[in-house]
Protein backbone atom coordinates (compact mmCIF):
# COMPACT_ATOMS: atom_id res chain seq x y z
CA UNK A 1 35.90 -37.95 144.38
CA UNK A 2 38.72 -36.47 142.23
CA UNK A 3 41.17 -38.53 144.40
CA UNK A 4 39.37 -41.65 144.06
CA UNK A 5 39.20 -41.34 140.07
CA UNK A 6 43.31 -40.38 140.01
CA UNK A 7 43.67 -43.50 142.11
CA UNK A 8 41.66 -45.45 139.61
CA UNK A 9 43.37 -44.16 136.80
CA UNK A 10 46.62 -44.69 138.73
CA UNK A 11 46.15 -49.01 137.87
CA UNK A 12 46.36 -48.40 133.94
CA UNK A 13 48.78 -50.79 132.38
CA UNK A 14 50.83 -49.03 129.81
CA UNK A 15 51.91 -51.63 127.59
CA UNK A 16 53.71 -51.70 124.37
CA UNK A 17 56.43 -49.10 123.54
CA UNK A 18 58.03 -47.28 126.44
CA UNK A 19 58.08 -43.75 125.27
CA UNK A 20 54.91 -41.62 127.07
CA UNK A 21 53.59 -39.31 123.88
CA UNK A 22 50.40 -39.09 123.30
CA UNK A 23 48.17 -37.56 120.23
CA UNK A 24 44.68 -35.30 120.42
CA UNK A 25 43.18 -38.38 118.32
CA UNK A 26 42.54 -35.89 115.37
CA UNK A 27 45.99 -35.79 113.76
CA UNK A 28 47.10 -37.15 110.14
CA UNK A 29 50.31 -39.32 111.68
CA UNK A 30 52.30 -37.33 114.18
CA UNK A 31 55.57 -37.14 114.96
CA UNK A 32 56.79 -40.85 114.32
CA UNK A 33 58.85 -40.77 117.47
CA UNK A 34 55.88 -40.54 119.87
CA UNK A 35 53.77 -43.79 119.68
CA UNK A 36 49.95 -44.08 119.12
CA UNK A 37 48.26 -44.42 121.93
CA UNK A 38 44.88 -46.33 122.49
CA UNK A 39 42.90 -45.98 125.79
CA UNK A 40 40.22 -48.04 126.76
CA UNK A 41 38.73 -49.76 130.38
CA UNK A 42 38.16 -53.79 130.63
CA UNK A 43 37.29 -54.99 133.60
CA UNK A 44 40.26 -56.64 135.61
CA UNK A 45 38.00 -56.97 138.64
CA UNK A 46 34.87 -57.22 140.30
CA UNK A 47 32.16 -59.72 138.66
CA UNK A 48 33.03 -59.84 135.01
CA UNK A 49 36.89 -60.03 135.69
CA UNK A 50 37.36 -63.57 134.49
CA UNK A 51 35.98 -62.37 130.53
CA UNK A 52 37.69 -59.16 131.23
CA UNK A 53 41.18 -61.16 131.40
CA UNK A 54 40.63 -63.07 128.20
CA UNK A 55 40.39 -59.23 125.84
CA UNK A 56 43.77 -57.88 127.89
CA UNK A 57 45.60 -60.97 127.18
CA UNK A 58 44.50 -60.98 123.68
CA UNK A 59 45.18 -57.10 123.33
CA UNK A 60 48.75 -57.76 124.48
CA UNK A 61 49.46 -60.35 121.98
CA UNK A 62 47.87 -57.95 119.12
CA UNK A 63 49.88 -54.86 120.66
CA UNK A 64 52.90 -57.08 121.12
CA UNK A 65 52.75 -58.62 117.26
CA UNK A 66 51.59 -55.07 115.65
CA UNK A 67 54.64 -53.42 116.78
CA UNK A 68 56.67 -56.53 116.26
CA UNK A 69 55.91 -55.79 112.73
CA UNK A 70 56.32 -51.83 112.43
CA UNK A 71 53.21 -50.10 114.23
CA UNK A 72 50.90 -47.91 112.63
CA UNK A 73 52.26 -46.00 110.19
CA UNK A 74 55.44 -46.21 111.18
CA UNK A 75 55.23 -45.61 114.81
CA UNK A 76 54.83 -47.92 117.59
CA UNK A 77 51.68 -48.44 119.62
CA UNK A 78 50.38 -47.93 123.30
CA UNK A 79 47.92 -49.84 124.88
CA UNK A 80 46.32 -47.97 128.09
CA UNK A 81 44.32 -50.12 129.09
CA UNK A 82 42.12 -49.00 133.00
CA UNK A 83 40.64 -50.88 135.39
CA UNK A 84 36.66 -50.43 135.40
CA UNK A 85 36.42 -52.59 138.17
CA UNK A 86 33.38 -54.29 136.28
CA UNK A 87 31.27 -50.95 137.63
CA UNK A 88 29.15 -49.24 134.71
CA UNK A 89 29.52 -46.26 137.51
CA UNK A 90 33.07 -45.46 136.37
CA UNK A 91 33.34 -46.56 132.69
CA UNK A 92 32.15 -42.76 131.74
CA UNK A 93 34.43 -41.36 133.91
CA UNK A 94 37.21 -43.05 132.88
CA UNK A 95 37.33 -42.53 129.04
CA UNK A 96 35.91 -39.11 130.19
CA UNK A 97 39.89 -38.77 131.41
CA UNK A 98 41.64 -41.06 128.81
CA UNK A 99 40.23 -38.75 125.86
CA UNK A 100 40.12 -35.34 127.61
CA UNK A 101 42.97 -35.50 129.98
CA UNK A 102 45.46 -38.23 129.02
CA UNK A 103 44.51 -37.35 125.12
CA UNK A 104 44.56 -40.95 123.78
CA UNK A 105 44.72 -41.08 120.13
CA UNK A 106 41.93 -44.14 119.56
CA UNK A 107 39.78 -45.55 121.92
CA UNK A 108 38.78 -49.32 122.09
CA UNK A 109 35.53 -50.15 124.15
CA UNK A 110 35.14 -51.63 127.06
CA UNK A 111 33.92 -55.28 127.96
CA UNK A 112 30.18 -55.91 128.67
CA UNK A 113 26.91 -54.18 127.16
CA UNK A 114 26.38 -52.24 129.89
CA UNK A 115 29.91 -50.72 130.12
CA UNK A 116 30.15 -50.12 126.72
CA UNK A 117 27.14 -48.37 126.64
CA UNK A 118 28.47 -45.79 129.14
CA UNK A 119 31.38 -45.81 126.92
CA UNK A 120 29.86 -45.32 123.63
CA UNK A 121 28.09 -42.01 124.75
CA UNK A 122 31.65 -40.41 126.22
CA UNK A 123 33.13 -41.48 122.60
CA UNK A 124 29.94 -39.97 120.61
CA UNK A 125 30.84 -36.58 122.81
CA UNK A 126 34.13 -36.43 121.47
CA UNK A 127 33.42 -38.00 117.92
CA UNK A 128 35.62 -40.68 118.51
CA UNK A 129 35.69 -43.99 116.46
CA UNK A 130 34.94 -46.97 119.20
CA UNK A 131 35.17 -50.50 117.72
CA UNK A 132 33.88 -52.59 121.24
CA UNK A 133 34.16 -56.19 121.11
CA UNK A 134 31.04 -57.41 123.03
CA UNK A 135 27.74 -55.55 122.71
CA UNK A 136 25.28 -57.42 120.33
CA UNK A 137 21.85 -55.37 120.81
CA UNK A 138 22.01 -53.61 117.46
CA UNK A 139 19.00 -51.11 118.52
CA UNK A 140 20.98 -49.44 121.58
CA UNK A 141 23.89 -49.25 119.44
CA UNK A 142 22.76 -45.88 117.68
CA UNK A 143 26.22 -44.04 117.57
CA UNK A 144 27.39 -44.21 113.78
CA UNK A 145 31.17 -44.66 114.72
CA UNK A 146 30.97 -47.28 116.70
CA UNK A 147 31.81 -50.54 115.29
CA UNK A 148 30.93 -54.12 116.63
CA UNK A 149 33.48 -57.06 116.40
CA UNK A 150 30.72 -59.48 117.23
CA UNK A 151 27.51 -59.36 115.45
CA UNK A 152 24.08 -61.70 116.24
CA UNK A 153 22.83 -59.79 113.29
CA UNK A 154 20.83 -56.76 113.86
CA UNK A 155 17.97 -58.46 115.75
CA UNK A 156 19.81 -60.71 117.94
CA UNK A 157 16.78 -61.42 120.74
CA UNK A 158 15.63 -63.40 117.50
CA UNK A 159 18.17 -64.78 115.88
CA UNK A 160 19.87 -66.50 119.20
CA UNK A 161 17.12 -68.15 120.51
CA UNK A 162 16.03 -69.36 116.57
CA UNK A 163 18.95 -70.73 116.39
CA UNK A 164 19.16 -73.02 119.34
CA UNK A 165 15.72 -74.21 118.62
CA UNK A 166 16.59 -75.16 115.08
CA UNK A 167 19.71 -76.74 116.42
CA UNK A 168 17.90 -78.87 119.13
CA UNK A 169 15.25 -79.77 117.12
CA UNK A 170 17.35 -81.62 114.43
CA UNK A 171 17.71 -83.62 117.40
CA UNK A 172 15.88 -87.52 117.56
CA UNK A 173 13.93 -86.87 120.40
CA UNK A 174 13.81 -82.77 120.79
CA UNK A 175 12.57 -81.12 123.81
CA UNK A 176 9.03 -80.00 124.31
CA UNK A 177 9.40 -78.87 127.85
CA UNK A 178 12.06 -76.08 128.36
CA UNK A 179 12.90 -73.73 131.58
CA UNK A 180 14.42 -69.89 130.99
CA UNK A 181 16.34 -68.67 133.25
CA UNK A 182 17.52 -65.21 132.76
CA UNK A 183 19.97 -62.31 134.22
CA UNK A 184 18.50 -59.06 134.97
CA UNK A 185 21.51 -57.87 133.33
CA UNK A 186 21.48 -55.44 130.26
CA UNK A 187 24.22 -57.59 128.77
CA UNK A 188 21.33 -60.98 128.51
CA UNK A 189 18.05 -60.00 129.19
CA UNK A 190 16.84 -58.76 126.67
CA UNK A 191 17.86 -62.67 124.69
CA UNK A 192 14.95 -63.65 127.07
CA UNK A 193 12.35 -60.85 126.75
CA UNK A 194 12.78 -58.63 123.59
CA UNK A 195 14.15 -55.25 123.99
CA UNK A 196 11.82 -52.39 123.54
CA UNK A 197 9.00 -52.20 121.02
CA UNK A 198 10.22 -55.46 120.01
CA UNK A 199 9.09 -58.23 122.30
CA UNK A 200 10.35 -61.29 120.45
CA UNK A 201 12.92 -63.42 122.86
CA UNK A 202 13.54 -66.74 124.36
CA UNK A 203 9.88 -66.71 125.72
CA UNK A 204 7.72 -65.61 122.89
CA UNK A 205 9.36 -67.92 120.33
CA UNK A 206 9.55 -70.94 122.29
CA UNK A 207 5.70 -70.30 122.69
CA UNK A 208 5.43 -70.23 119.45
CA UNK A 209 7.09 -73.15 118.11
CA UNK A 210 5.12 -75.06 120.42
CA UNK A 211 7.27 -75.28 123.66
CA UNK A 212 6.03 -75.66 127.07
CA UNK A 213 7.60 -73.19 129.56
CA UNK A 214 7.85 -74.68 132.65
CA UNK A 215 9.80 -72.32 134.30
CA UNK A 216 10.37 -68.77 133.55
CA UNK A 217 12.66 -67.28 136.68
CA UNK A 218 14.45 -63.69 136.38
CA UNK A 219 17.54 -63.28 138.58
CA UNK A 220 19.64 -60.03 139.80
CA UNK A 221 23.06 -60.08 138.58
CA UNK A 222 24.28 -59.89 141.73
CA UNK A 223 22.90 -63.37 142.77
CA UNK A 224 25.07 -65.67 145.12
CA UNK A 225 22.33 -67.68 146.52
CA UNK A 226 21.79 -70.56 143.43
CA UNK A 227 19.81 -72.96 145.52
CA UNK A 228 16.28 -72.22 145.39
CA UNK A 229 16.44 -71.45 141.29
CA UNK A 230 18.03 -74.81 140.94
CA UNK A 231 15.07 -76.55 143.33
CA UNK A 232 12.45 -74.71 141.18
CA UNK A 233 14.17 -75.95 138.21
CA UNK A 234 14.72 -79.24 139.40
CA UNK A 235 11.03 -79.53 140.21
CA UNK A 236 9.56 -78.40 136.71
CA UNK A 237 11.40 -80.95 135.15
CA UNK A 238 12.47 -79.35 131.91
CA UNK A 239 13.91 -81.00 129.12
CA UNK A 240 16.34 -77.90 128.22
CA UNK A 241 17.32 -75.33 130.63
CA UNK A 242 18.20 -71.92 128.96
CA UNK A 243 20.29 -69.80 131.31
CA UNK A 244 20.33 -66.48 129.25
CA UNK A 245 23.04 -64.76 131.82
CA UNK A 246 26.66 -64.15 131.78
CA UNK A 247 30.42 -65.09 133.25
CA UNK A 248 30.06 -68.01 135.97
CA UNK A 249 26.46 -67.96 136.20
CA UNK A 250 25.95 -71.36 134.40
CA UNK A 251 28.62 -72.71 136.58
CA UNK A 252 26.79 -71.74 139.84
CA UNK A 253 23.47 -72.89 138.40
CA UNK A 254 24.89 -76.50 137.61
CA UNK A 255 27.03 -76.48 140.89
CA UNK A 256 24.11 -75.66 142.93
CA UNK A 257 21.63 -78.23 140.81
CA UNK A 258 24.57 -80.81 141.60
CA UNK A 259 24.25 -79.95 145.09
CA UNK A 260 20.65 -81.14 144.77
CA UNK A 261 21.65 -84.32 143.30
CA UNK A 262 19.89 -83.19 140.07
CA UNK A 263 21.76 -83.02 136.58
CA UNK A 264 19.29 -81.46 133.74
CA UNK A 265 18.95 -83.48 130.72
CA UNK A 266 20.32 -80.84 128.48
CA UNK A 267 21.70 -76.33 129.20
CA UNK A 268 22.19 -73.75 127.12
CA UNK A 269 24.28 -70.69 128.30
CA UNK A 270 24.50 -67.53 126.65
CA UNK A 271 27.65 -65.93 127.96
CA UNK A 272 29.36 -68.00 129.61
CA UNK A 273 33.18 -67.50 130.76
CA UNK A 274 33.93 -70.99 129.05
CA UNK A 275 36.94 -72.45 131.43
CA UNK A 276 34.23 -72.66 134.57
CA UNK A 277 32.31 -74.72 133.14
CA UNK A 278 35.08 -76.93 131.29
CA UNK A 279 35.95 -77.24 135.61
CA UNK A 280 32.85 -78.73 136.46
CA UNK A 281 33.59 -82.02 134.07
CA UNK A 282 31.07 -84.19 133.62
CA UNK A 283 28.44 -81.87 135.35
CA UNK A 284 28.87 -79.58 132.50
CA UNK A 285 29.51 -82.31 129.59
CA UNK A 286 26.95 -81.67 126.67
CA UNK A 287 26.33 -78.12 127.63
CA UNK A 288 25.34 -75.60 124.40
CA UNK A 289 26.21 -71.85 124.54
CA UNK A 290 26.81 -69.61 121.21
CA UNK A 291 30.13 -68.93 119.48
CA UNK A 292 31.78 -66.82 117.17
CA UNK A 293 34.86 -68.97 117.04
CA UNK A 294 36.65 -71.97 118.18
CA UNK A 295 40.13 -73.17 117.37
CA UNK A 296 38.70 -76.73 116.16
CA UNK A 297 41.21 -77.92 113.84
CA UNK A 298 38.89 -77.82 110.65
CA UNK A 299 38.22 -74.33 111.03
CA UNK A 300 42.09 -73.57 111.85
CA UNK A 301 43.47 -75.30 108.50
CA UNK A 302 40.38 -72.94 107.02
CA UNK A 303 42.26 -70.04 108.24
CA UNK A 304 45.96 -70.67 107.84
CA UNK A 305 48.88 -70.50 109.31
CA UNK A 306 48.62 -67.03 111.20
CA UNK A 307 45.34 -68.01 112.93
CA UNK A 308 47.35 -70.97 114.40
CA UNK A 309 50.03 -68.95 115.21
CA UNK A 310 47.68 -66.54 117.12
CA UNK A 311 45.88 -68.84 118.99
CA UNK A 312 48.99 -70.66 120.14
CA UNK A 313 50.52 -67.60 121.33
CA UNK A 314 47.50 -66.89 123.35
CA UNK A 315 47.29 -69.96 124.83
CA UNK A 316 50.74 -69.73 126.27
CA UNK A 317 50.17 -66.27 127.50
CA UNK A 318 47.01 -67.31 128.96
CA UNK A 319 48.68 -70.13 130.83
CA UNK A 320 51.62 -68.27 131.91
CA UNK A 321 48.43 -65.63 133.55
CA UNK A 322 47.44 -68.49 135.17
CA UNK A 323 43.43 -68.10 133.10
CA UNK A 324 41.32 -71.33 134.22
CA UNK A 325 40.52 -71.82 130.32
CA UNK A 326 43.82 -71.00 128.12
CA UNK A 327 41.82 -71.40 124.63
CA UNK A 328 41.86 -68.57 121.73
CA UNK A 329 37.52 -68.79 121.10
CA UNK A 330 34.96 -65.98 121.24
CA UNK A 331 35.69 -63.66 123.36
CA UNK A 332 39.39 -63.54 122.60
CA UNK A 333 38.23 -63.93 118.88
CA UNK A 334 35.93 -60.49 119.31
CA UNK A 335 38.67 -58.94 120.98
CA UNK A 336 41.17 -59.81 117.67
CA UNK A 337 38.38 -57.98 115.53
CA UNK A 338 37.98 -54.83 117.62
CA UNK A 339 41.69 -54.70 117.18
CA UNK A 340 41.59 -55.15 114.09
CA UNK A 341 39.19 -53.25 112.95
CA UNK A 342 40.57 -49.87 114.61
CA UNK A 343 44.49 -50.55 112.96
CA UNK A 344 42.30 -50.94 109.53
CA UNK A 345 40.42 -47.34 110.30
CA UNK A 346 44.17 -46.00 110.87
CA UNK A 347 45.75 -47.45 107.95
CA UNK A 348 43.53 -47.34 105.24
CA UNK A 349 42.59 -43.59 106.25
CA UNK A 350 46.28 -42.52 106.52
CA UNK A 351 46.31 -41.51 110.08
CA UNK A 352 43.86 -40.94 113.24
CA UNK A 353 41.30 -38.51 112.25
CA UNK A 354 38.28 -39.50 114.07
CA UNK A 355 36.21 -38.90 111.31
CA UNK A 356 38.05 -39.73 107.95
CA UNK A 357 38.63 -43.09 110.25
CA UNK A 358 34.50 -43.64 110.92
CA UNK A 359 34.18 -42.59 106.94
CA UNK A 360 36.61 -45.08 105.99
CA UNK A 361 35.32 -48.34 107.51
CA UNK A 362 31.81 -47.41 106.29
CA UNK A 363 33.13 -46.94 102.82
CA UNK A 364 35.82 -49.94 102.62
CA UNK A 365 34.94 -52.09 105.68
CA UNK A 366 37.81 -54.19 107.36
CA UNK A 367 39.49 -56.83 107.04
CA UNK A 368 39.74 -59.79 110.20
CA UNK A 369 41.72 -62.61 111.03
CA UNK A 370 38.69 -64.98 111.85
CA UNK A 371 35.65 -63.32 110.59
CA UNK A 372 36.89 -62.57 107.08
CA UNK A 373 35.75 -59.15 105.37
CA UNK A 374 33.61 -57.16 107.51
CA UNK A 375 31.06 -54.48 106.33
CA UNK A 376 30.01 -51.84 107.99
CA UNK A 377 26.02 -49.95 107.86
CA UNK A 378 25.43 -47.49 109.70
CA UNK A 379 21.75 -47.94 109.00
CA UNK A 380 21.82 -51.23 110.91
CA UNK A 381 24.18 -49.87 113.47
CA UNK A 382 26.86 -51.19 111.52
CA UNK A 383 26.17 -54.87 111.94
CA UNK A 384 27.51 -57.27 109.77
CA UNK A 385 26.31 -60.60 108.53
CA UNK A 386 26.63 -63.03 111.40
CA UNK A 387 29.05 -66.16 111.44
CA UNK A 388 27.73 -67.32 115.19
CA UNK A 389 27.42 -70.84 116.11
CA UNK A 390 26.23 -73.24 118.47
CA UNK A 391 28.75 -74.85 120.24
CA UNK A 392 29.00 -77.47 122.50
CA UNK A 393 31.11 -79.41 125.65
CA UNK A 394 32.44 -83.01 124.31
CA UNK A 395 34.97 -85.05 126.23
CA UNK A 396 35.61 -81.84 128.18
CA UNK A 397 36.17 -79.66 125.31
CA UNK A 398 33.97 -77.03 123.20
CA UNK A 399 33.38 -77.90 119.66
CA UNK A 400 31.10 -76.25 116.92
CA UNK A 401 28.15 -78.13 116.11
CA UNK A 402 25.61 -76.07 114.63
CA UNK A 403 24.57 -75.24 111.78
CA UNK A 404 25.78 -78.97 110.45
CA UNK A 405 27.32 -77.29 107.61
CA UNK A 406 30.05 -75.46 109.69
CA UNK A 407 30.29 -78.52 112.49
CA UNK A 408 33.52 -79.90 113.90
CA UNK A 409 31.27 -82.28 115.54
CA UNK A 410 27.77 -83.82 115.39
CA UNK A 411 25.34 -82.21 118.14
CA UNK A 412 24.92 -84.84 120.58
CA UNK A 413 21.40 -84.89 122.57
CA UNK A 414 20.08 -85.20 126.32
CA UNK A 415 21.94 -87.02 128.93
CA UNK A 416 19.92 -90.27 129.66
């Protein structure tokens, strides 16, 4: 076992500046020739390896531009960055070695509830600050110095499916008859079926706003086999098909419905990775799924000349890696605030004290690139007022379109 984990950790990437010190991630500033080191897994392989791909390429560009313009405090920065393999398994494990062993100086999270979660506990351990760019479900989130760069608010198994069904129902004709799908994964399911004491999901507040569930259908993660949920969908006949699940899942679900020579009238995905289903063309046109950010040109002239910059950068990057979608949007957007939000905790506390860095961002907050000012209570897990959107597939492209008042586009209804 202790071979397989040094083989493991044998895959980090080092990237940034070339020098090998690393801190005890309790210090005041160190000696300004070693760099700052920050450890953290993402998952390069396995199942969630095409997300995984969009927060490396991202945290290169941030590394990259950070040290570009003088560090942290005067001293560049490393980015260790491990391969979890998408496998909750090894996630402890690993930042069980990056903080003991290898001694990072900050930690970032990992990619994917589940993961984090895993993560979250090893950084609690060691009292580590852990911004994590991708776990919404404020009540499992109970470690005071960990700090989300994507927030659904603190109830999100409310607020997501509330706001799809105000969006569609500003529709002409909205849909009465809907089919949920969802991913046994700890990362969706709980969008679908509450989490805890808390039942309220997809299900319960369909029912009552007065939607008929035609089909309710739970699937493993680890499904390859899309046929017989698209023939039971196919059969029911919804008017919207929610597929509360993650990565390619939509994709396969649409593919396999294709292969049926069916097309649903209108789809929501949660998580999807978004260049799949930009692949599928027209078999994915009008699709819905939630955003925190996409480079429409509105919201870019909002933002400045740096958030262009950013997002062109990335997109270059992205193509040079060879992504299948080369866009700057949410995921790469959550992974700018997890960034973000750690080099804030360093700077504004004068160094990388664990603690004086968790004290800080409760006290001043931080500030982001594309989700403004963020604030930071412990009391509800540290989640901050939510800027998510609906967004949708036009003319092979994702746009905002809901709520109207933040819209690049007008939400466009059911396929005829």
């Amino acid at each position: 076992m202790r071979r397989r984990s040094l083989a493991v950790i044998g895959t980090a990437l080092v990237l940034g500046a070339a020098a090998a010190g690393c801190g005890n991630g309790s210090g005041s500033g160190g000696d300004s020739d070693k760099p700052i080191v920050v450890g953290s897994t993402l998952s390069l392989t396995g199942a969630f390896a095409a997300t995984g791909q969009i927060h490396k390429i991202a945290g290169e560009e941030f590394v990259d531009r950070l040290n570009a313009n003088g560090g942290l405090l005067g001293r560049k920065v490393e980015w260790k960055v491990v391969d979890d393999q998408s496998d909750q398994a090894k996630v402890s494990q690993l930042y069980e070695r990056l903080i003991s062993q290898d001694k990072v100086d900050l930690i970032l999270g990992p990619y994917a509830t589940p993961n984090i979660l895993s993560a979250m506990a090893v950084a609690q351990r060691h009292g580590y600050v852990m911004p994590q760019h991708s776990a919404v479900l404020a009540p499992q989130l109970t470690y005071e110095c960990q700090f989300p760069a994507w927030s659904i608010s603190p109830t999100p198994n409310s607020f997501i499916p509330n706001q799809l069904f105000d969006a569609v129902a500003s529709l002409p004709t909205p849909p009465k008859r809907i089919a949920v799908l969802t991913s046994q994964s700890g990362s969706a399911a709980f969008v679908s079926d509450g989490f805890g004491d808390d039942k309220s999901g997809t299900l319960s507040i369909a029912k009552e706003r007065g939607l008929d569930v035609v089909a309710d259908i739970h699937y493993p993660p680890t499904t390859t086999d899309w046929a017989p949920i698209a023939a039971q969908v196919r059969d029911a006949d919804p008017d919207l098909v929610i597929d509360n699940g993650l990565g390619v899942d939509a994709a396969n679900i649409l593919q396999a419905m294709a292969q049926l020579d069916y097309r649903p009238k209108q789809m929501f995905g949660l998580f999807p990775a978004p260049g799949p289903l930009l692949a599928l063309g027209d078999e994915a046109e009008g699709m819905l799924s939630v955003s925190m950010f996409e480079p429409n040109k509105p919201t870019l002239d909002k933002l400045g000349p740096a958030a262009t910059e950013i997002t062109a950068d990335f997109t270059k990057r992205a193509e040079a890696a060879k992504l299948p979608y080369t866009v700057f949007e949410t995921q790469a957007a959550a992974s700018w605030n997890a960034w973000e939000i750690l080099t804030d905790a360093v700077k504004e506390s004068g160094g990388t004290d664990q603690r004086k860095m968790c004290d800080t961002l409760h006290q001043k907050g931080a500030d982001t690139t594309f989700s403004g000012h963020l604030t930071f209570d412990p009391k509800v897990q540290n989640f901050w007022p939510t800027t998510q959107t609906i967004k949708q597939i036009q003319n092979g492209d994702w746009v905002t379109v809901w709520p109207a008042d933040r819209a690049a586009a007008q939400l466009e209804g059911p396929r005829s």
